[in-house]
PDB file of N, CA and C in Angstrom:
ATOM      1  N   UNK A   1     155.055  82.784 182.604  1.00  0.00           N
ATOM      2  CA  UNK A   1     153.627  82.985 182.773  1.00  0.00           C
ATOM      3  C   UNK A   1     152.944  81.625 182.713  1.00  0.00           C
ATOM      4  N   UNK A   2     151.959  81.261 183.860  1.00  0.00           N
ATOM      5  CA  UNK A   2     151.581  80.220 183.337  1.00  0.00           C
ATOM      6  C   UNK A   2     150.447  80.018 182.506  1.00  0.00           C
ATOM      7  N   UNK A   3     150.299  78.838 181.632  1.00  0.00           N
ATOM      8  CA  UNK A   3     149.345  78.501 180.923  1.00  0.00           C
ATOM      9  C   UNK A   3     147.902  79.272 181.203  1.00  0.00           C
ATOM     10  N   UNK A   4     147.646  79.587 180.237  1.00  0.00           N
ATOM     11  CA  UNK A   4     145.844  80.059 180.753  1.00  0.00           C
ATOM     12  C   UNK A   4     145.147  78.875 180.206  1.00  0.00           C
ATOM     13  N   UNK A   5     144.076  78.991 181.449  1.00  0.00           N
ATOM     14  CA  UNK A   5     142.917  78.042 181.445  1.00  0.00           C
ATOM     15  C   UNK A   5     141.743  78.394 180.576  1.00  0.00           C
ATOM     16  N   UNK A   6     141.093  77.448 179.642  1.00  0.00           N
ATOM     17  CA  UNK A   6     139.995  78.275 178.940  1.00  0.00           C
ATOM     18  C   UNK A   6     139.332  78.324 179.798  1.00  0.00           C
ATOM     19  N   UNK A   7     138.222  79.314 179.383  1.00  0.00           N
ATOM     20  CA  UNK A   7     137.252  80.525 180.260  1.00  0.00           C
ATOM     21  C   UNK A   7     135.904  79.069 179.709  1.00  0.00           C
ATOM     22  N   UNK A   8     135.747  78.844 178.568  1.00  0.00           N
ATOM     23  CA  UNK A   8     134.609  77.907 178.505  1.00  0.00           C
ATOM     24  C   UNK A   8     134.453  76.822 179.499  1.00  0.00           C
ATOM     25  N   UNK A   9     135.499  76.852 180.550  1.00  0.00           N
ATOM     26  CA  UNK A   9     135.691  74.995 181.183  1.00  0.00           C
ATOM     27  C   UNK A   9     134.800  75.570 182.274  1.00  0.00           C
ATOM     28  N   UNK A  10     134.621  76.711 182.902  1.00  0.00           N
ATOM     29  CA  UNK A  10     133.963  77.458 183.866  1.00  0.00           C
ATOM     30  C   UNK A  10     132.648  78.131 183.777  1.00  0.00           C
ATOM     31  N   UNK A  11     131.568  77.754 184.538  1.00  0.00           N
ATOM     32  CA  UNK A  11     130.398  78.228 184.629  1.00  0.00           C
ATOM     33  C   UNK A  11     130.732  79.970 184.773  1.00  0.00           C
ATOM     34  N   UNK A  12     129.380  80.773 183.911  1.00  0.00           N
ATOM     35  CA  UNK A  12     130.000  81.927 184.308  1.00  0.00           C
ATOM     36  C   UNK A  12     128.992  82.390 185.320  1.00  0.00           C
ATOM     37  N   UNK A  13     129.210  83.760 186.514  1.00  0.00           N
ATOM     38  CA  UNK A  13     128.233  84.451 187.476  1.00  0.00           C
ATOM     39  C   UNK A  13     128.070  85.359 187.136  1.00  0.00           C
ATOM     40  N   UNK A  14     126.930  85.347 187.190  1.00  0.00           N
ATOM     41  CA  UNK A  14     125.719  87.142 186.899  1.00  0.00           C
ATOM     42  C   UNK A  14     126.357  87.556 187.772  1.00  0.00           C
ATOM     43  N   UNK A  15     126.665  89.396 188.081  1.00  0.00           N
ATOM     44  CA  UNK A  15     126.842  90.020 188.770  1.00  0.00           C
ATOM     45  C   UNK A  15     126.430  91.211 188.298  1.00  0.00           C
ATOM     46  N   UNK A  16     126.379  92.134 189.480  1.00  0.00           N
ATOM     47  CA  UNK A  16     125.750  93.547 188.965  1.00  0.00           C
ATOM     48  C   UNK A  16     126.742  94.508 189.438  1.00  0.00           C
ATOM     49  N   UNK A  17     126.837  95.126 188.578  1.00  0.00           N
ATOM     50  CA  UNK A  17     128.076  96.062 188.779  1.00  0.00           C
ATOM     51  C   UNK A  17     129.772  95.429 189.268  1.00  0.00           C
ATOM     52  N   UNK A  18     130.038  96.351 190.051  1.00  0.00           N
ATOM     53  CA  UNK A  18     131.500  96.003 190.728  1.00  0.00           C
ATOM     54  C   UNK A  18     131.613  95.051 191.612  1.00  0.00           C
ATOM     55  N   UNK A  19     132.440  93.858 191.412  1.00  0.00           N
ATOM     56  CA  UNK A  19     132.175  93.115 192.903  1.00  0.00           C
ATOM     57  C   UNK A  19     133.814  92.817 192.923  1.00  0.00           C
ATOM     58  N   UNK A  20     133.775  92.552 194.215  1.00  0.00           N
ATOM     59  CA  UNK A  20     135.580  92.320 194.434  1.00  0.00           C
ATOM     60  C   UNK A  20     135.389  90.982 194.817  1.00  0.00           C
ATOM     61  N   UNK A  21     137.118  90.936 194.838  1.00  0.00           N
ATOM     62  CA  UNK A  21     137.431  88.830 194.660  1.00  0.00           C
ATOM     63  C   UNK A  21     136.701  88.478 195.755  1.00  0.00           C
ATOM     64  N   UNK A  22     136.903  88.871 197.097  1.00  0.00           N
ATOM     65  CA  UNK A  22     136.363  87.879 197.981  1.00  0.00           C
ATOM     66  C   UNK A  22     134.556  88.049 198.351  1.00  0.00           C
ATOM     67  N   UNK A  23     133.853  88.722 197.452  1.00  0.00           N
ATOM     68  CA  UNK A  23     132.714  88.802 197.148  1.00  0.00           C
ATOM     69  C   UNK A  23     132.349  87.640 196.027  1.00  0.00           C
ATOM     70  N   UNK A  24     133.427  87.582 195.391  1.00  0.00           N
ATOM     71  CA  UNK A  24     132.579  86.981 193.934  1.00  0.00           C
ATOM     72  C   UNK A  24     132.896  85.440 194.424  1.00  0.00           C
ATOM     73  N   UNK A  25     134.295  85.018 195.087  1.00  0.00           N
ATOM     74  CA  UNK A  25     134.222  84.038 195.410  1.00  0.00           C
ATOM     75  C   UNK A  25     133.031  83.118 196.316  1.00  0.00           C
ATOM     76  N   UNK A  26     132.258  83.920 197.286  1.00  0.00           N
ATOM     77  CA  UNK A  26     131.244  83.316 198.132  1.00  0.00           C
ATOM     78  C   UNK A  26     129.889  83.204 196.952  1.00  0.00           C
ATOM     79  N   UNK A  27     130.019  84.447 196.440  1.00  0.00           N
ATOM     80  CA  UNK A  27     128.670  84.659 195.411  1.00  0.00           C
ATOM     81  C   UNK A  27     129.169  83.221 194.500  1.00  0.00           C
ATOM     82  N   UNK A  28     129.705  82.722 193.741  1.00  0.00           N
ATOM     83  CA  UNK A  28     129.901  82.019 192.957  1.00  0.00           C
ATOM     84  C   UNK A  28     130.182  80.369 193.712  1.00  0.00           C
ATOM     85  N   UNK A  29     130.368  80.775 194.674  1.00  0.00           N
ATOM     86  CA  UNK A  29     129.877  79.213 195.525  1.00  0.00           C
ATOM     87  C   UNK A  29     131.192  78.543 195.796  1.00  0.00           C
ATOM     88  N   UNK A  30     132.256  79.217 195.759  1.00  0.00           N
ATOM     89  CA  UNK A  30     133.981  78.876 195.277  1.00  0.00           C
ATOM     90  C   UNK A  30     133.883  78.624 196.530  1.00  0.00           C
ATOM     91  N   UNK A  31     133.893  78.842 197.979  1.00  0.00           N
ATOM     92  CA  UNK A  31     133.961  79.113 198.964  1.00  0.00           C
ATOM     93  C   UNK A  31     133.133  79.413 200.049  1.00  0.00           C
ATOM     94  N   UNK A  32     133.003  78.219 201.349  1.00  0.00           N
ATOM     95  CA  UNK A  32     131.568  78.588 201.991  1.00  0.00           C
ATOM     96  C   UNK A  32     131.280  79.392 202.904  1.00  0.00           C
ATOM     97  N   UNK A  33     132.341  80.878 202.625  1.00  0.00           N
ATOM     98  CA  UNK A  33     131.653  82.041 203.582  1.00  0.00           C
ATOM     99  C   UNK A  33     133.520  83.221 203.247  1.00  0.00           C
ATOM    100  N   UNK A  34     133.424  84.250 204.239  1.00  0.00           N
ATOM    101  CA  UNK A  34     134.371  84.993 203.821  1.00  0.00           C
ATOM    102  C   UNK A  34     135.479  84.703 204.649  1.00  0.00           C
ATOM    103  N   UNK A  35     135.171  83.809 205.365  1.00  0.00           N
ATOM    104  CA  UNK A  35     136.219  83.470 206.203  1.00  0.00           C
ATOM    105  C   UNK A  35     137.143  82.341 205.361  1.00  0.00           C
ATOM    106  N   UNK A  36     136.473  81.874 205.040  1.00  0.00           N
ATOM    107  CA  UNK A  36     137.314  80.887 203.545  1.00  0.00           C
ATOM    108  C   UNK A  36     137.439  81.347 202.818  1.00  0.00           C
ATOM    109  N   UNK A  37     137.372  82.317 202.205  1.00  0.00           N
ATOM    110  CA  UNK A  37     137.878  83.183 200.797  1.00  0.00           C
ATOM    111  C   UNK A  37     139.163  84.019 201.901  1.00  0.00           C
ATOM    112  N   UNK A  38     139.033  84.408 202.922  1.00  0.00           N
ATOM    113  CA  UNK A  38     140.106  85.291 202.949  1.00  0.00           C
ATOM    114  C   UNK A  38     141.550  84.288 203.604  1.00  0.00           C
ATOM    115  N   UNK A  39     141.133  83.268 203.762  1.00  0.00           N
ATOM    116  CA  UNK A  39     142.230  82.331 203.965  1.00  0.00           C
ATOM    117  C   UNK A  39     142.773  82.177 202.393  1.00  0.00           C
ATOM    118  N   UNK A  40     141.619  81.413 201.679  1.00  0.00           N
ATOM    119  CA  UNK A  40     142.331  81.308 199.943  1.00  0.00           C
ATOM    120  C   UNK A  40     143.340  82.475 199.447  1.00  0.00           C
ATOM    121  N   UNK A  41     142.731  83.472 199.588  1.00  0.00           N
ATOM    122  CA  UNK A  41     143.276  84.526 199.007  1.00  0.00           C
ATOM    123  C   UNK A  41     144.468  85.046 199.404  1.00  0.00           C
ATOM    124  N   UNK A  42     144.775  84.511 201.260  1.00  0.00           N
ATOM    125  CA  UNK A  42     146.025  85.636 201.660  1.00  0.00           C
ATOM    126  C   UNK A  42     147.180  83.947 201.350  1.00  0.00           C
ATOM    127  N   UNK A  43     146.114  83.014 201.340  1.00  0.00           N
ATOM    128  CA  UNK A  43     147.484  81.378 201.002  1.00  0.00           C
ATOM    129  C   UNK A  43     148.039  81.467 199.804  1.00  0.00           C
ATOM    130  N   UNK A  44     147.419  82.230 198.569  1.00  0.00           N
ATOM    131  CA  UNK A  44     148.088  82.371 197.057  1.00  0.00           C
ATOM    132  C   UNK A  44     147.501  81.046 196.503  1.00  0.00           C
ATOM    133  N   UNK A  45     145.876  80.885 197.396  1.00  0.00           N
ATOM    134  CA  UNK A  45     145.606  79.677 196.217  1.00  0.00           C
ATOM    135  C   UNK A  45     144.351  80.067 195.449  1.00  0.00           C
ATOM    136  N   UNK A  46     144.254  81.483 195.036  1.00  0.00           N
ATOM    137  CA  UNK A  46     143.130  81.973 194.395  1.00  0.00           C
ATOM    138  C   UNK A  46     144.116  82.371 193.385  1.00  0.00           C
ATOM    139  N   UNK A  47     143.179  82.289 192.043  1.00  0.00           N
ATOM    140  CA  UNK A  47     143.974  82.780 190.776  1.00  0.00           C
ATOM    141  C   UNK A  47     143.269  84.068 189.992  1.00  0.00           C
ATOM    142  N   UNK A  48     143.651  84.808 189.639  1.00  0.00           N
ATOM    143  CA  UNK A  48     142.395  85.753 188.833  1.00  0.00           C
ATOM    144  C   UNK A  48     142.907  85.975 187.517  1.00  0.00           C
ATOM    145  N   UNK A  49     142.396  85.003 186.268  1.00  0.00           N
ATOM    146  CA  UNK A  49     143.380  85.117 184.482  1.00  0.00           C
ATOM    147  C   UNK A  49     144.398  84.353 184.493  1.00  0.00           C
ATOM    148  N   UNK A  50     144.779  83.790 185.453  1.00  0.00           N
ATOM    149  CA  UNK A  50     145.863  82.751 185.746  1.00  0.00           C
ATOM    150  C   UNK A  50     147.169  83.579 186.453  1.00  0.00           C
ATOM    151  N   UNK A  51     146.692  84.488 186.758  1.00  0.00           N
ATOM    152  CA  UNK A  51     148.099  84.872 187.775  1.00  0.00           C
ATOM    153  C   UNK A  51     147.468  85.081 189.763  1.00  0.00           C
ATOM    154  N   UNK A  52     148.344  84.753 190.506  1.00  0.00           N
ATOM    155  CA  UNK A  52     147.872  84.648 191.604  1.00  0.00           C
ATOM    156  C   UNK A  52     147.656  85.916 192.228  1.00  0.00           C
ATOM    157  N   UNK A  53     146.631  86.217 192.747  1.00  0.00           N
ATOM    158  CA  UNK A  53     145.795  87.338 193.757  1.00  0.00           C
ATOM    159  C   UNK A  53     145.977  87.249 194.649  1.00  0.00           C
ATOM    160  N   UNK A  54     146.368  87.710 195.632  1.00  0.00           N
ATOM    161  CA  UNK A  54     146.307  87.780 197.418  1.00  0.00           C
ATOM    162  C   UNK A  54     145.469  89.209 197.712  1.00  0.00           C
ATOM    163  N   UNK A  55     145.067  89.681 197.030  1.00  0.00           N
ATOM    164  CA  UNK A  55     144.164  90.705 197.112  1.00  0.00           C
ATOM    165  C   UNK A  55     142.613  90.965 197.631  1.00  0.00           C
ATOM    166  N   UNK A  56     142.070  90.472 198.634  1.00  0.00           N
ATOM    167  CA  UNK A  56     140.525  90.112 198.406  1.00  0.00           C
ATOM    168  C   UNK A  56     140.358  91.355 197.991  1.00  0.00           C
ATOM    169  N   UNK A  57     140.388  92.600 198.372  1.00  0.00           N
ATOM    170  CA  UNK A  57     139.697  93.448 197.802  1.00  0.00           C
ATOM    171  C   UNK A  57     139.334  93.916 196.781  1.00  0.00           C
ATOM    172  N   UNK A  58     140.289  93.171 195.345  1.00  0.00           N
ATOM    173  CA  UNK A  58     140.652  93.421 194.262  1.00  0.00           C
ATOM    174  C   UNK A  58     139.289  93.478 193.480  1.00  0.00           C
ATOM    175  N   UNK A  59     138.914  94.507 193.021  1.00  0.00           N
ATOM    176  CA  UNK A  59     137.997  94.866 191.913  1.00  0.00           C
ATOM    177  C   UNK A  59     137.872  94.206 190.497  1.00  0.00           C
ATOM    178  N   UNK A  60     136.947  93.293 190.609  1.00  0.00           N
ATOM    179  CA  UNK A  60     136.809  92.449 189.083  1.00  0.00           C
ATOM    180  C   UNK A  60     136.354  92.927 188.146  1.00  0.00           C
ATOM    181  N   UNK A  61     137.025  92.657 186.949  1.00  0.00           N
ATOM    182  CA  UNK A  61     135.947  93.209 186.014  1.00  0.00           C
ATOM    183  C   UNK A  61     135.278  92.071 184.886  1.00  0.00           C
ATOM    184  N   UNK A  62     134.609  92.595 184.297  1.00  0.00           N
ATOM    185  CA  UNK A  62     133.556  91.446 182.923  1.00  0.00           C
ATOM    186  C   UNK A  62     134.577  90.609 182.524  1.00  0.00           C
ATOM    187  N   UNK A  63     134.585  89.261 182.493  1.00  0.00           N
ATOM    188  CA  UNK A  63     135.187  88.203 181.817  1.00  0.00           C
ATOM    189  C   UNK A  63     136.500  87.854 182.399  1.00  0.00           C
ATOM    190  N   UNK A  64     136.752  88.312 184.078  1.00  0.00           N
ATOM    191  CA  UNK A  64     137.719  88.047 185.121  1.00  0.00           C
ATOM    192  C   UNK A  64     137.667  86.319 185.004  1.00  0.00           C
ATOM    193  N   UNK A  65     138.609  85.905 185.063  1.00  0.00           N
ATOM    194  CA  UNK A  65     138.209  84.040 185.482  1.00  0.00           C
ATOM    195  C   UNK A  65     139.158  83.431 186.827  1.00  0.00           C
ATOM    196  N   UNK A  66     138.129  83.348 187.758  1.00  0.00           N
ATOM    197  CA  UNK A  66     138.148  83.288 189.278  1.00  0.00           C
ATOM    198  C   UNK A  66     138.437  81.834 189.294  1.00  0.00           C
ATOM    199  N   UNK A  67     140.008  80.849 190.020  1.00  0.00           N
ATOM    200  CA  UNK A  67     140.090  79.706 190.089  1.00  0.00           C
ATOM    201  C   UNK A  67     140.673  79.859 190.899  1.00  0.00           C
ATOM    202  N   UNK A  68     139.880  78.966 192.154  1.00  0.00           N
ATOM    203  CA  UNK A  68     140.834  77.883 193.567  1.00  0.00           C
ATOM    204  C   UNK A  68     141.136  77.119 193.258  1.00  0.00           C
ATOM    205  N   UNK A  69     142.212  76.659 193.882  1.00  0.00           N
ATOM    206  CA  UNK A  69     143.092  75.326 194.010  1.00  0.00           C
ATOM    207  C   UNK A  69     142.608  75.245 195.293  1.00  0.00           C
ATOM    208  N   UNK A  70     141.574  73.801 195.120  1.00  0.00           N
ATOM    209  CA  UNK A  70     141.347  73.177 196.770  1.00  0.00           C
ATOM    210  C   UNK A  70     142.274  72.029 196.758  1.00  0.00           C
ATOM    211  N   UNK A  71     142.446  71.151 197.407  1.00  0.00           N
ATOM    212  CA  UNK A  71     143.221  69.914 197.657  1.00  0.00           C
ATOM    213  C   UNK A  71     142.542  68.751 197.061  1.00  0.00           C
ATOM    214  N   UNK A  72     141.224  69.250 196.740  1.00  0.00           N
ATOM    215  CA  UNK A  72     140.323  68.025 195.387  1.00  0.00           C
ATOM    216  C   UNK A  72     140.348  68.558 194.231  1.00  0.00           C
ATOM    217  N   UNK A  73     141.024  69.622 193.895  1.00  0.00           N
ATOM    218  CA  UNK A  73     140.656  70.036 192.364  1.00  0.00           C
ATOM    219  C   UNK A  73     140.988  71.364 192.262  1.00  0.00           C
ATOM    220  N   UNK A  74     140.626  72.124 191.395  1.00  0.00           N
ATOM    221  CA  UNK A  74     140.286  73.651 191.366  1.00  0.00           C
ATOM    222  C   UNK A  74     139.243  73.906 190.543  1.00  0.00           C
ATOM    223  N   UNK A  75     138.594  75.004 191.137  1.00  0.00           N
ATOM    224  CA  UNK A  75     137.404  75.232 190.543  1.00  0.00           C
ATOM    225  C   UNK A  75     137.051  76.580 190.532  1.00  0.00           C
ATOM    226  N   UNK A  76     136.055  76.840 189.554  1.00  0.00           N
ATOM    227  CA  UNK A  76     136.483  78.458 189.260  1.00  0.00           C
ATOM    228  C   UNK A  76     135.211  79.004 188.456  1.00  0.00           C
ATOM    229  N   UNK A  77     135.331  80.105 188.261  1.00  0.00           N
ATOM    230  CA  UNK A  77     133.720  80.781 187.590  1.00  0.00           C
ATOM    231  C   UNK A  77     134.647  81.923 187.038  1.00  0.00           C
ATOM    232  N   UNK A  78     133.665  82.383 185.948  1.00  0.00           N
ATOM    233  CA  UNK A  78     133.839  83.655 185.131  1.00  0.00           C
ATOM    234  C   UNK A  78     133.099  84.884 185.371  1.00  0.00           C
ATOM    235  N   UNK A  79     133.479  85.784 186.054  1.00  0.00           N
ATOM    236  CA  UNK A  79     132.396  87.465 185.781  1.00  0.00           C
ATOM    237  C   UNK A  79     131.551  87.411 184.866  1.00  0.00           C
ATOM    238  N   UNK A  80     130.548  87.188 184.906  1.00  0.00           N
ATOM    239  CA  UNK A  80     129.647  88.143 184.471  1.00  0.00           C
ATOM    240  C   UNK A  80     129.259  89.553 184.475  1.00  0.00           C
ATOM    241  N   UNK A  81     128.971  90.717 184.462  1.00  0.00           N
ATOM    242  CA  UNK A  81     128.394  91.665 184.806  1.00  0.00           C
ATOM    243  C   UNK A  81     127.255  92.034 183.955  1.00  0.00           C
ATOM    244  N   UNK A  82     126.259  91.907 184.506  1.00  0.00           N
ATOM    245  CA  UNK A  82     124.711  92.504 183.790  1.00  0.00           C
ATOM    246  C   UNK A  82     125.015  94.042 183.529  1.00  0.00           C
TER     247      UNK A  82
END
């Protein structure tokens, strides 16, 4: 299993209700539209808790922690749900 990342290193996103990965990724700014989230997601370079997602559709829930691996870094946000 790999290492988990703390959840504090990541800004977290308001959300309302249910949102799935390749929603939360554009909402959270990870990615600049759905056409880039659904490339991330089907390449295995989206993470959701530290295990890899190929799922966009995948249903998040409160305190999910959303990280890309871009080729400058990875960067990532936490669920919120109001």
């Amino acid at each position: 299993m790999p290492p988990q990342t703390p959840r504090h290193r990541y800004p977290s996103v308001p959300v309302r209700g249910r949102i799935r990965l390749g929603q939360f990724l554009k909402r959270a700014g990870l990615v600049e539209d759905g056409a880039e989230a659904r490339i991330a997601v089907q390449c295995g370079d989206v993470t959701v808790n530290g295990q890899v997602d190929t799922r966009r559709g995948h249903a998040l829930d409160d305190g999910d922690l959303v990280v890309v691996n871009l080729p400058s870094g990875a960067v990532g946000a936490v669920v919120k749900q109001d």
